[in-house]
Protein backbone atom coordinates (compact mmCIF):
# COMPACT_ATOMS: atom_id res chain seq x y z
CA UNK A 1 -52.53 10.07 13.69
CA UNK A 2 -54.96 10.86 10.44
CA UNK A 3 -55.37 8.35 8.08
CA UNK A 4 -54.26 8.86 4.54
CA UNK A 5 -57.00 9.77 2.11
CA UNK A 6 -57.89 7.11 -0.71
CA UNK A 7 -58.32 8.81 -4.05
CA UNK A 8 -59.65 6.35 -6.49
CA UNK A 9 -60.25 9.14 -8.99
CA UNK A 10 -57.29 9.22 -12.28
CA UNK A 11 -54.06 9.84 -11.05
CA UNK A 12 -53.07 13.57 -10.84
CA UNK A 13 -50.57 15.70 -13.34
CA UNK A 14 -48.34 18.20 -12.71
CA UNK A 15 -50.33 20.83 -13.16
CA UNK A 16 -52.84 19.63 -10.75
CA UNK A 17 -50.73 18.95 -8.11
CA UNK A 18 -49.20 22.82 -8.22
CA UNK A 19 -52.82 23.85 -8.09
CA UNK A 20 -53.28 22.10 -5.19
CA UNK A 21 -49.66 23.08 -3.38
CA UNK A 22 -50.73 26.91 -4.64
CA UNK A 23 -53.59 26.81 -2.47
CA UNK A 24 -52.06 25.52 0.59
CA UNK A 25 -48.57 27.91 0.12
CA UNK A 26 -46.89 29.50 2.92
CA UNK A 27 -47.24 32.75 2.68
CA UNK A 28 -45.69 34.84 5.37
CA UNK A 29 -45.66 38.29 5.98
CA UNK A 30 -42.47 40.69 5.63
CA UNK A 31 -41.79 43.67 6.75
CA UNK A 32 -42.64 46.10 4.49
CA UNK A 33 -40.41 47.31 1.50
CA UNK A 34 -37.81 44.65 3.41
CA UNK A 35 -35.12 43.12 1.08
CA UNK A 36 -36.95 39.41 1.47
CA UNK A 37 -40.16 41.17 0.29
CA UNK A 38 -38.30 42.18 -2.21
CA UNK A 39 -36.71 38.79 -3.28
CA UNK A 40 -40.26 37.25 -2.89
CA UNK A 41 -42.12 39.16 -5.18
CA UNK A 42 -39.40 38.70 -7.65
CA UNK A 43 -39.63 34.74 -7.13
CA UNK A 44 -43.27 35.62 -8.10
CA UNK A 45 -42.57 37.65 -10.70
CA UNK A 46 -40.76 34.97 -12.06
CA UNK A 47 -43.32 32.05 -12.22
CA UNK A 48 -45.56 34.39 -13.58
CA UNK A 49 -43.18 34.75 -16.44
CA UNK A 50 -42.47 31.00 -16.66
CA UNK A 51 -46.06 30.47 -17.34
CA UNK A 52 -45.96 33.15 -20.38
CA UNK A 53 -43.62 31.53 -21.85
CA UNK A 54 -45.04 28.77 -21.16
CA UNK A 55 -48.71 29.48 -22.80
CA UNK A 56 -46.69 31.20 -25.57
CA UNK A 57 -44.47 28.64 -26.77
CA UNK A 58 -46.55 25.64 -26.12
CA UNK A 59 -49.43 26.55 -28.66
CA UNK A 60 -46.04 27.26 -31.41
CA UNK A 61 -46.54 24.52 -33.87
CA UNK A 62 -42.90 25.32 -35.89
CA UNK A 63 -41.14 27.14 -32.89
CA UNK A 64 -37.66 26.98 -34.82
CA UNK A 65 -39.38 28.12 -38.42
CA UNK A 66 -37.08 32.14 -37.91
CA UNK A 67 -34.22 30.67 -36.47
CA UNK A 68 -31.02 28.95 -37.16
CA UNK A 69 -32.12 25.66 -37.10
CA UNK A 70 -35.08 25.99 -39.68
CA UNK A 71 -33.23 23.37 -41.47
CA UNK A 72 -32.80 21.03 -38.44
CA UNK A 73 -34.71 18.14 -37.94
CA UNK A 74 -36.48 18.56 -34.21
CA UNK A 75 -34.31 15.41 -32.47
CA UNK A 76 -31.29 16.76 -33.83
CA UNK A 77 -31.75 20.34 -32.12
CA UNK A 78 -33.43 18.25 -28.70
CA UNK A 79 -29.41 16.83 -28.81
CA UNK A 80 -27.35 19.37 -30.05
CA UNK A 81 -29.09 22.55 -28.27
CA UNK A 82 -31.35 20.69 -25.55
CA UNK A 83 -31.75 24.02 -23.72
CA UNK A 84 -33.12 26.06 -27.46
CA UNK A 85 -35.20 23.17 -27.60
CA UNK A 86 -36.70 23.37 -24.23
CA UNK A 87 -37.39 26.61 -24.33
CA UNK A 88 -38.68 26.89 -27.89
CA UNK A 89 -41.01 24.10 -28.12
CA UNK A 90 -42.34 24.64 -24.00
CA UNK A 91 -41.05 28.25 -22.92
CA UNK A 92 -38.95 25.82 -19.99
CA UNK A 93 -35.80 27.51 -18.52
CA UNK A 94 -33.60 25.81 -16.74
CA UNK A 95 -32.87 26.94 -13.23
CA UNK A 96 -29.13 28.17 -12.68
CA UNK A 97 -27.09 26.09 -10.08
CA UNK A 98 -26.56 27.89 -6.74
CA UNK A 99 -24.37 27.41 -4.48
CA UNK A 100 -22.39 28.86 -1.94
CA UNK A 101 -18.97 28.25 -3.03
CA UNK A 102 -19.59 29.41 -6.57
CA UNK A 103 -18.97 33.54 -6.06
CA UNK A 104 -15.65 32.84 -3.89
CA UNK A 105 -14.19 30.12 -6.56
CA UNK A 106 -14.91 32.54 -9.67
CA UNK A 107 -13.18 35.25 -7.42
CA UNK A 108 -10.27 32.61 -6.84
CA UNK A 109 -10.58 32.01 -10.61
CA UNK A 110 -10.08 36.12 -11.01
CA UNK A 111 -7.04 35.96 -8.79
CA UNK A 112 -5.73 33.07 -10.11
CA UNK A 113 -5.53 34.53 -13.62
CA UNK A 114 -4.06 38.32 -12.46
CA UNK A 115 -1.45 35.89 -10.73
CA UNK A 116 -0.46 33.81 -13.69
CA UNK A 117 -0.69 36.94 -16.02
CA UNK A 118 2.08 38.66 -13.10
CA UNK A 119 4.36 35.73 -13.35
CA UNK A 120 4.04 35.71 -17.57
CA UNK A 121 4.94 39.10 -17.71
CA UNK A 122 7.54 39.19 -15.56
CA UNK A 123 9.33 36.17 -17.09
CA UNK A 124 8.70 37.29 -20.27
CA UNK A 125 10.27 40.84 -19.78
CA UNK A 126 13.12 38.75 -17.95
CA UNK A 127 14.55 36.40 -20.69
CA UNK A 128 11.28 36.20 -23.61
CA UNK A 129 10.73 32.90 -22.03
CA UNK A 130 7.69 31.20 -20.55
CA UNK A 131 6.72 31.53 -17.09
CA UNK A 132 6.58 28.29 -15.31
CA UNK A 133 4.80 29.68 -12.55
CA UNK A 134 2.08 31.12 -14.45
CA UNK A 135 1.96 28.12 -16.48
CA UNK A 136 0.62 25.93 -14.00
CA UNK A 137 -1.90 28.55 -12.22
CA UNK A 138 -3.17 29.30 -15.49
CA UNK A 139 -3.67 25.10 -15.83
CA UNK A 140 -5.24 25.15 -12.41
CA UNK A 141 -7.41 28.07 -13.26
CA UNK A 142 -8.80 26.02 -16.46
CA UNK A 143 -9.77 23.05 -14.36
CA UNK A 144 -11.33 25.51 -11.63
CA UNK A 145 -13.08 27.46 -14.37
CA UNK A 146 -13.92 23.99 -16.16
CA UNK A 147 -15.77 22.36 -12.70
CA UNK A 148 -17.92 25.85 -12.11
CA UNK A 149 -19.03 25.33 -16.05
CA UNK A 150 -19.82 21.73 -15.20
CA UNK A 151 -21.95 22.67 -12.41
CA UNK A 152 -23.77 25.43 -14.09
CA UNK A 153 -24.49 22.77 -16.95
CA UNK A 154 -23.02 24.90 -19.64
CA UNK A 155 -21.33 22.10 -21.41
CA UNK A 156 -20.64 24.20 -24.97
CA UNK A 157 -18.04 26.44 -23.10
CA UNK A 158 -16.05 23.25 -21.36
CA UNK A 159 -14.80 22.73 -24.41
CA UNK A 160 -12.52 25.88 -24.31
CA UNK A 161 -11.51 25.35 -20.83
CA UNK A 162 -10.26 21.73 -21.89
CA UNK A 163 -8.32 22.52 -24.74
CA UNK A 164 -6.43 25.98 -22.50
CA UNK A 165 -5.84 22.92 -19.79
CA UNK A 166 -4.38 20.84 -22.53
CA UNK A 167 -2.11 23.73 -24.14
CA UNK A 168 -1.34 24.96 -20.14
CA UNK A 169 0.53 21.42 -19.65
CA UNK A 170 1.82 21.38 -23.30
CA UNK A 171 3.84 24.44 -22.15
CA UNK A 172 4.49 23.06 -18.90
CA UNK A 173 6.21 19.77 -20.70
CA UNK A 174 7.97 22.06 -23.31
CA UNK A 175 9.46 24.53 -19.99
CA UNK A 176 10.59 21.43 -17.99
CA UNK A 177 12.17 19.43 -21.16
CA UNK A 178 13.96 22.69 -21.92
CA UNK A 179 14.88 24.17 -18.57
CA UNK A 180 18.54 22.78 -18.74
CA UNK A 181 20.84 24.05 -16.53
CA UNK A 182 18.98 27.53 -15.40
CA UNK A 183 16.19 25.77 -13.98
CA UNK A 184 12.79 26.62 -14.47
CA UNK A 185 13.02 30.17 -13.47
CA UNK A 186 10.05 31.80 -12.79
């Protein structure tokens, strides 16, 4: 067992330390033209744009002077647009949240709202009234749509998704207090 080396020199930043991991990568070889040759050199690709935009945006001393918030004080675009502000003021993207449940829920989600759509229309050409059926998919559909949002940390377009869960039960209390003796129907 090696002993740990003792570095009494100042403590190291960030950009030291991925100097140091850069020069001790893993760097395997791939078969040639392969998809995961492929996928590497665009991971590559894509640090090497990262530190553009990095050496771009940090030397910006008014990085919002041609944009929308021109007017904005700096702390109130780093809490109202935290992403802009990243970006602007560093060139900093945030990564996008992977998973693997993410492509077969939004596919659910697509399902989900050719289903409720089905039921509407059907009810609708039925009796003009609304379709209880679609009512609630469409309300689970929201949520579902709502958590994948929440994941990807795209917080803006929540909103939405909260207010069509909101007017999805509104319906759904305005169909069962009015069902009377036909039921709910479709």
């Amino acid at each position: 067992m090696s002993t740990p080396k003792i570095n009494f020199g100042p403590p190291e930043d960030a950009i030291d330390k991925l100097r140091q991991r850069l020069i001790k990568i893993n760097r395997p070889t791939f078969k040639k033209g392969g998809p995961r040759e492929k996928t590497a050199a665009m991971f590559w690709e894509a640090i090497e744009k990262d530190i553009d935009d990095y050496e771009k945006k940090i030397v910006q001393s008014t990085p919002f002077e041609n944009t929308c918030y021109s007017n904005c004080s700096e702390s109130c675009i780093r809490r109202f647009d935290k992403a802009f502000w990243a970006f602007s003021t560093t060139g900093f993207k945030k990564r996008k949240f992977i998973s693997i449940y993410k492509v077969p829920i939004r596919l659910l989600s697509v399902l989900l709202l050719f289903l409720s759509g089905m039921f509407r229309v059907v009810r609708a050409n039925q009796d003009g009234a609304a379709s209880f059926h679609g009512t609630w998919i469409n309300a689970v559909n929201q949520a579902l749509v709502f958590v994948i949002l929440l994941a990807d940390g795209d917080y803006i377009m929540t909103i939405p998704k909260i207010a069509g869960f909101c007017v999805a039960l509104a319906i759904l209390y305005g169909i069962i207090t009015n069902a009377g003796d036909s039921g709910l129907g479709l």
